[in-house]
Protein backbone atom coordinates (compact mmCIF):
# COMPACT_ATOMS: atom_id res chain seq x y z
CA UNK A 1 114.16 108.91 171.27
CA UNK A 2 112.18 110.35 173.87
CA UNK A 3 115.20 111.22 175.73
CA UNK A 4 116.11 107.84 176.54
CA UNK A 5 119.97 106.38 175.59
CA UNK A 6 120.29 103.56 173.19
CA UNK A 7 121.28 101.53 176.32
CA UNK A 8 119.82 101.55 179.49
CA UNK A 9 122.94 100.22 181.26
CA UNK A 10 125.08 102.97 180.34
CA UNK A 11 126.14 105.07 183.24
CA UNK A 12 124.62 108.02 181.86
CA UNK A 13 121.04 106.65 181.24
CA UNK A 14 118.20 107.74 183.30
CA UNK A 15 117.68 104.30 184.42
CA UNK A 16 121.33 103.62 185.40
CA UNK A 17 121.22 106.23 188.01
CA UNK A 18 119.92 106.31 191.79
CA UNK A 19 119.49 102.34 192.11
CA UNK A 20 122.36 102.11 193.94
CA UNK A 21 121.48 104.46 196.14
CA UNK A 22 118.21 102.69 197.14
CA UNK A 23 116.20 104.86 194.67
CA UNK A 24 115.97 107.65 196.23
CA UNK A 25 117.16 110.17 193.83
CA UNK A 26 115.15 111.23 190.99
CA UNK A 27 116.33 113.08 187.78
CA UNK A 28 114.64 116.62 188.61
CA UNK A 29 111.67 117.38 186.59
CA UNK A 30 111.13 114.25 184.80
CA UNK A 31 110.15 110.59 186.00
CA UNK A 32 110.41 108.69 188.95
CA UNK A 33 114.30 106.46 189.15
CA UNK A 34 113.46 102.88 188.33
CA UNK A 35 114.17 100.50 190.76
CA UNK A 36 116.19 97.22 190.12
CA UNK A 37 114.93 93.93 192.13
CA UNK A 38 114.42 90.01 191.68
CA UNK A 39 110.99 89.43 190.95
CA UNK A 40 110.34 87.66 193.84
CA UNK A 41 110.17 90.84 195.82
CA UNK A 42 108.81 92.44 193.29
CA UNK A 43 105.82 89.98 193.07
CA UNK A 44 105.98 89.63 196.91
CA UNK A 45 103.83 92.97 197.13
CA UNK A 46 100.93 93.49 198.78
CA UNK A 47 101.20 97.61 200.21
CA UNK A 48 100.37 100.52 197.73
CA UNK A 49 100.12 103.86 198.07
CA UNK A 50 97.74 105.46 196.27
CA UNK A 51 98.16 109.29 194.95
CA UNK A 52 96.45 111.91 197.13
CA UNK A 53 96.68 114.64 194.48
CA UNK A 54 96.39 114.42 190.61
CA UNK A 55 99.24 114.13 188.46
CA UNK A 56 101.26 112.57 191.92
CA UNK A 57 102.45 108.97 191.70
CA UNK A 58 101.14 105.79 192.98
CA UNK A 59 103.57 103.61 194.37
CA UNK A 60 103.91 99.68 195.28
CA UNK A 61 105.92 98.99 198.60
CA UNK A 62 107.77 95.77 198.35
CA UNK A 63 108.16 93.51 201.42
CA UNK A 64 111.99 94.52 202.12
CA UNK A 65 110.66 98.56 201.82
CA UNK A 66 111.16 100.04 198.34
CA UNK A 67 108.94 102.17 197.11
CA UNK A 68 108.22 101.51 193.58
CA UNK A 69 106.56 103.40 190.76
CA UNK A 70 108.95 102.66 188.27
CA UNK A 71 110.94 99.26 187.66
CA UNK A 72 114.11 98.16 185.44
CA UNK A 73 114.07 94.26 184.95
CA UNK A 74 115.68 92.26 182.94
CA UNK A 75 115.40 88.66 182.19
CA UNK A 76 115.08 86.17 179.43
CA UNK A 77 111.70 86.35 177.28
CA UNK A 78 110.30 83.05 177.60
CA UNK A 79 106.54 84.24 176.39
CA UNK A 80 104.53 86.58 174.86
CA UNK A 81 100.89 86.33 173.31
CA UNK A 82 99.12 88.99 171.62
CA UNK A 83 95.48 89.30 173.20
CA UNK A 84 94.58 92.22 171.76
CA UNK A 85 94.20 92.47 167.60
CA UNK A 86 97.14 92.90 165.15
CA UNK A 87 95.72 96.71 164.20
CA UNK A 88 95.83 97.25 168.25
CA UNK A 89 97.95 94.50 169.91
CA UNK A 90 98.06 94.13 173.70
CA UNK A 91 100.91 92.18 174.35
CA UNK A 92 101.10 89.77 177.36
CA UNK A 93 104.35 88.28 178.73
CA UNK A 94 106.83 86.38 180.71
CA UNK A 95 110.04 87.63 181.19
CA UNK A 96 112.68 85.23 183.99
CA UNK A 97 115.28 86.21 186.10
CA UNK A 98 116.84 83.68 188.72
CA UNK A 99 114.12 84.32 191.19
CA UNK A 100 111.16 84.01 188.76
CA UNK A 101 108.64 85.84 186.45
CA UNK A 102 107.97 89.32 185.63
CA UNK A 103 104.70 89.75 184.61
CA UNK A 104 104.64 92.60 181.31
CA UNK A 105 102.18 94.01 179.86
CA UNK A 106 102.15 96.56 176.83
CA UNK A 107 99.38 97.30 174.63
CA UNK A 108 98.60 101.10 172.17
CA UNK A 109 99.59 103.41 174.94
CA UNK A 110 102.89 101.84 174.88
CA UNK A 111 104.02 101.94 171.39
CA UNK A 112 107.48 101.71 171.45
CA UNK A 113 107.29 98.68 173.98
CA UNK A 114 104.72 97.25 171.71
CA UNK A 115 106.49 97.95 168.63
CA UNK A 116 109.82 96.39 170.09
CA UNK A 117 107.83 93.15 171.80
CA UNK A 118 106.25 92.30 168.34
CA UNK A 119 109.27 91.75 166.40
CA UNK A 120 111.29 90.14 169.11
CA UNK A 121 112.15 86.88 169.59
CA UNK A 122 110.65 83.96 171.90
CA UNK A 123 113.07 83.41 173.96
CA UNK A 124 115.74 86.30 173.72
CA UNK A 125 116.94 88.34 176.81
CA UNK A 126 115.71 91.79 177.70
CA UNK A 127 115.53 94.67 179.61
CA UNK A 128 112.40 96.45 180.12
CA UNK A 129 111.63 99.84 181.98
CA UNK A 130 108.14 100.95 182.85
CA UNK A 131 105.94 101.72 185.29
CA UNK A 132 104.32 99.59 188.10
CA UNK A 133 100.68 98.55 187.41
CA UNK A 134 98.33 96.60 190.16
CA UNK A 135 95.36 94.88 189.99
CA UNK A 136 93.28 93.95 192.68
CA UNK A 137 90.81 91.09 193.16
CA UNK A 138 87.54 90.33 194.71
CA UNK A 139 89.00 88.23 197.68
CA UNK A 140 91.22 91.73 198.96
CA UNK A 141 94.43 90.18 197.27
CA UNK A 142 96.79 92.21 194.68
CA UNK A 143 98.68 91.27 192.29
CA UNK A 144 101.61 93.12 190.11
CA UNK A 145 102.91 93.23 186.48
CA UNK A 146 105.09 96.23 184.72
CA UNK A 147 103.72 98.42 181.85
CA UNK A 148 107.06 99.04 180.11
CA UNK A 149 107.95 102.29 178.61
CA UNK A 150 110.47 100.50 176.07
CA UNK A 151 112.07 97.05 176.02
CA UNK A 152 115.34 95.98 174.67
CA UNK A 153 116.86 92.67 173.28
CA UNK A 154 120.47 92.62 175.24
CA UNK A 155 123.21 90.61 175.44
CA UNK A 156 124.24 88.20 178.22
CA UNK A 157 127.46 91.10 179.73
CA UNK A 158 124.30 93.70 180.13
CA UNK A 159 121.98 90.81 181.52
CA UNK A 160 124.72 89.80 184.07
CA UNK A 161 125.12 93.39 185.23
CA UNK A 162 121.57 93.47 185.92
CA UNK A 163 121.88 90.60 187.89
CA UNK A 164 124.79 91.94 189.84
CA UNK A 165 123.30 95.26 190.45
CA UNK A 166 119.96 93.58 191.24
CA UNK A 167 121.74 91.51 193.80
CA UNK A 168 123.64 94.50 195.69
CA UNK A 169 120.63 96.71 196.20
CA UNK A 170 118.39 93.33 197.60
CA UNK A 171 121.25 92.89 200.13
CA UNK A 172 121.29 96.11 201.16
CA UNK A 173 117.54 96.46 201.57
CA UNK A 174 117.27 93.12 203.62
CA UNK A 175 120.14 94.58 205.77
CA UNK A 176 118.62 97.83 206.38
CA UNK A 177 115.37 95.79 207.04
CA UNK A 178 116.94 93.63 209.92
CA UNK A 179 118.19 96.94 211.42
CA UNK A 180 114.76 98.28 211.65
CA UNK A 181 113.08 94.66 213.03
CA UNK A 182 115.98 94.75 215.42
CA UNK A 183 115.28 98.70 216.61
CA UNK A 184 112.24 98.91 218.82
CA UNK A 185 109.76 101.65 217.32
CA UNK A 186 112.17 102.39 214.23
CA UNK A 187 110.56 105.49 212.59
CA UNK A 188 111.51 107.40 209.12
CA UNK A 189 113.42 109.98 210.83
CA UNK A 190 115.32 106.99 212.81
CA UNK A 191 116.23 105.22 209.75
CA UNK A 192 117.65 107.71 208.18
CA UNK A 193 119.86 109.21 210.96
CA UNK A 194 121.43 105.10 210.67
CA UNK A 195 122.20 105.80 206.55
CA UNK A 196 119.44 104.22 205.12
CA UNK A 197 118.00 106.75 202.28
CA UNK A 198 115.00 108.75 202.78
CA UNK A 199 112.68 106.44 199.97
CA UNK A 200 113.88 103.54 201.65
CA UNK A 201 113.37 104.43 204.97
CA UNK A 202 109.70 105.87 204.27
CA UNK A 203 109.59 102.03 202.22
CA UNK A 204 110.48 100.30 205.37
CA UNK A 205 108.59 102.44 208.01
CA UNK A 206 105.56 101.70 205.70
CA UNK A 207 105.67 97.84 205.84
CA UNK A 208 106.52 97.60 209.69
CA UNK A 209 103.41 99.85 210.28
CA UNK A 210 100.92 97.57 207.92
CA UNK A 211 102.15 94.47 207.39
CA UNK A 212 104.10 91.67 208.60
CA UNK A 213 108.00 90.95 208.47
CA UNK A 214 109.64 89.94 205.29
CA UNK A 215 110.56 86.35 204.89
CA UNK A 216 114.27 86.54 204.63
CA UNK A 217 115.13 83.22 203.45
CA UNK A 218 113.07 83.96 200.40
CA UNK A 219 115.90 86.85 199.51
CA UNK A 220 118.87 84.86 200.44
CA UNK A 221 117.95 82.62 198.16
CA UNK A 222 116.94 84.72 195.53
CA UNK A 223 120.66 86.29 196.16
CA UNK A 224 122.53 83.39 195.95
CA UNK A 225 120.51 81.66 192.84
CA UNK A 226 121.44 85.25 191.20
CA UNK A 227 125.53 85.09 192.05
CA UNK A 228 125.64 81.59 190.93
CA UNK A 229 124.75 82.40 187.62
CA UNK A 230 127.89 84.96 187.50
CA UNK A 231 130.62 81.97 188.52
CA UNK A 232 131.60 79.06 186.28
CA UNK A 233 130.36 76.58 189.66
CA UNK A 234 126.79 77.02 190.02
CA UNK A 235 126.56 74.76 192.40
CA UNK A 236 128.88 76.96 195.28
CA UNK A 237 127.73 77.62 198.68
CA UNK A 238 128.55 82.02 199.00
CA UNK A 239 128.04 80.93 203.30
CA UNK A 240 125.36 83.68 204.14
CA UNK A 241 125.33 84.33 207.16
CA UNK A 242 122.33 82.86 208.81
CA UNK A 243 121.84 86.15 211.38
CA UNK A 244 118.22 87.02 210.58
CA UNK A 245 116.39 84.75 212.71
CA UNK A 246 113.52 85.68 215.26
CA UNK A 247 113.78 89.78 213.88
CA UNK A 248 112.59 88.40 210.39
CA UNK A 249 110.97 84.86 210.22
CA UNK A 250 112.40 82.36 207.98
CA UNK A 251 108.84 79.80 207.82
CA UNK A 252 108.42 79.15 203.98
CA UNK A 253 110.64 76.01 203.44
CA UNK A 254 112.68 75.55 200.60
CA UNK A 255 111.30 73.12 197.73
CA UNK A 256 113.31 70.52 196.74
CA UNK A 257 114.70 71.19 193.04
CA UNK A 258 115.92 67.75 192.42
CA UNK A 259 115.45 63.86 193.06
CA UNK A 260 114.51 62.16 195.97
CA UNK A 261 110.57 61.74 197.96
CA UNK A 262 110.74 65.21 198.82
CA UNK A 263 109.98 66.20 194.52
CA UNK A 264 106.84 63.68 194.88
CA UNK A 265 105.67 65.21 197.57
CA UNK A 266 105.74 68.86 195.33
CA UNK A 267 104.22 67.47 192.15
CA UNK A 268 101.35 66.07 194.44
CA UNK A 269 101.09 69.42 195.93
CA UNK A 270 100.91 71.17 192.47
CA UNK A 271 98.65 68.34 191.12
CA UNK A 272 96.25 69.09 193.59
CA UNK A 273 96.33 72.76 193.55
CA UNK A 274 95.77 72.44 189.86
CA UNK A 275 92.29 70.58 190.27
CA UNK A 276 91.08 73.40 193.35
CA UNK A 277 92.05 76.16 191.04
CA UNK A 278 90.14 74.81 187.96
CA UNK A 279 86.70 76.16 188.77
CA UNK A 280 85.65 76.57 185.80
CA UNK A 281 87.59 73.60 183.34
CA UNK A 282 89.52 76.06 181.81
CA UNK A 283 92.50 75.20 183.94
CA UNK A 284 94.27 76.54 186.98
CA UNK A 285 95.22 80.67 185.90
CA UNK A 286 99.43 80.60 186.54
CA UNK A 287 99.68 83.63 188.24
CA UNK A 288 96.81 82.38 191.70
CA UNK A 289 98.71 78.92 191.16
CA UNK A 290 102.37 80.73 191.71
CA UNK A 291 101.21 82.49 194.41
CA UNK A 292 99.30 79.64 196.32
CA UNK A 293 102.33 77.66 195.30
CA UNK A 294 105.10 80.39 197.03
CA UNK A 295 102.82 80.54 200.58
CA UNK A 296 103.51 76.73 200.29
CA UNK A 297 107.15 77.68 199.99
CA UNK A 298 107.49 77.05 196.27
CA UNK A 299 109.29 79.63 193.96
CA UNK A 300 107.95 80.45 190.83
CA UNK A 301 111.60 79.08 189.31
CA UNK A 302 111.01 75.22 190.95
CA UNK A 303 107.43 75.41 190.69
CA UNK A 304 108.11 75.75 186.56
CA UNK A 305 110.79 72.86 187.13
CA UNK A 306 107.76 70.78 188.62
CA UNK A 307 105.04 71.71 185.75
CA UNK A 308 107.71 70.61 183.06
CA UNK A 309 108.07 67.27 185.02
CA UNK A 310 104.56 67.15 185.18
CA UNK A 311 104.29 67.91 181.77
CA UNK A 312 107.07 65.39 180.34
CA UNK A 313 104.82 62.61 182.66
CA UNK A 314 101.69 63.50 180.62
CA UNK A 315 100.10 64.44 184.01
CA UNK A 316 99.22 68.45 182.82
CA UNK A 317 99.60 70.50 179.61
CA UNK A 318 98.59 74.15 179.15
CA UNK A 319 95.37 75.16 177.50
CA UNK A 320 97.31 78.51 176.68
CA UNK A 321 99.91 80.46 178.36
CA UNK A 322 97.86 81.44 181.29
CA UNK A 323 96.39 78.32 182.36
CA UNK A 324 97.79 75.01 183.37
CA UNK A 325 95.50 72.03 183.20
CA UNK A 326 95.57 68.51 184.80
CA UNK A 327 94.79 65.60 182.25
């Protein structure tokens, strides 16, 4: 099957190996190691590199410094909607982890992804491998979804592994990012004499040099929402330590997710964003509303909390799965 095991958490598989190294290694003569990561960082990009040569790779760089050209998620399926034809479907989904939405899309150039996403269930859990695809808009901003390579109903043992993996190699990266804000002029070559690997450190050199510092709060939280969902108490406090301060800014608040004024003041937010983004009474598109919605310091996970209130209120519905619309 293409060279590919029957499970792509097995130690053995191709995708199994060099995450926890950062992603640096790469099985020799074939494709580029797939990364694992919440999709908040994963969405969080805004850096690419672009191939100099044909036949080279293009890669995304994420806000905590990996450099990505191919990704492992895994998540539950919560949509998909055929926009192509059913002789040449182009499939077009949503796939969750605890930080979010992955964005997937397969269409005739990915059979076996294609093949697989038809028959599956809506919702089920997967894991998907594929490549990193952009797409860039008028205004200057970019935006990121996965062309997968194959995709895989799993069961909820593999889908907590994921999670656990997923969650050591964010750690690490936000660590090895608050040793290079803390290290005046931190180069490649600097990063790598401390340990951190060479993609990583290339990763991280790269954002310092064109773009601001990460957000850490976003990726404690995204942590801690993740190791919750391993313990029978999802409600425990893991106690990060709060050590990132001034070297990596901490300004997007955290929504409410339950109760109080604080929800009313969200759902007004959203319920306005949703009339500035309807330009054309089709509805506000999800993807520009999740991303105006996280520089307000809204996940994608509460801001679907708040569209289901808003939705059991009678206040929005959705036109289809890409637009939300107010009533």
């Amino acid at each position: 099957m293409n060279g590919y095991d029957e499970n792509p958490f097995s130690s053995g598989s191709d995708y199994a190996r060099g995450e926890q190294k950062g992603g640096d290694r790469q099985k020799v003569g074939a494709r580029e190691t797939a990364w694992r990561m919440f999709s908040s960082e994963f969405n969080g990009s805004k850096l690419e590199i672009k191939a100099m040569e044909e036949k080279m790779p293009s890669y995304v760089v994420t806000p905590l410094g990996a450099k990505v050209n191919r990704i492992l998620i895994a998540g539950v399926l919560t949509e998909k909607e055929n926009r192509g034809t059913e002789e040449e479907p182009m499939w077009t989904c949503r796939v969750q982890d605890p930080a979010g939405n992955f964005y997937v899309n397969a269409g005739r150039f990915q059979p076996e992804a294609s093949a697989a996403l038809s028959s599956l269930p809506s919702p089920c859990m997967v894991a998907a491998v594929g490549k990193v695809r952009t797409f860039h808009r008028e205004d200057g901003s970019m935006s990121v979804s996965v062309r997968p390579e194959r995709v895989m109903e799993i069961d909820d043992a593999a889908y907590r592994g994921w999670i656990l993996e997923a969650a050591k190699s964010t750690w690490t990266r936000l660590k090895n990012m608050k040793r290079a804000c803390m290290t005046p002029d931190s180069t490649k070559e600097s990063l790598m004499a401390m340990g951190v690997s060479p993609a990583e450190a290339e990763g991280i050199s790269y954002v310092l040099d064109n773009d601001a510092m990460p957000d850490s709060a976003v990726y404690l939280k995204a942590i801690q929402n993740a190791l919750r969902k391993l313990l029978p108490d999802e409600e425990i406090d893991f106690g990060f330590p709060d050590e990132f301060g001034d070297d990596m800014p901490r300004s997007a608040p955290a929504a409410p997710s339950s109760g109080g004024s604080g929800k009313a003041d969200w759902e007004d937010a959203v319920l306005r964003l949703l009339e500035e983004l309807d330009v054309d009474g089709k509805g506000a598109p999800r993807d520009e509303l999740e991303r105006r919605a996280e520089s307000m310091g809204i996940s994608s996970v509460d801001l679907e909390e708040i569209s289901n209130s808003l939705m059991d209120k009678g206040l929005v519905y959705e036109p289809n799965l890409r637009y939300l619309k107010r009533i």
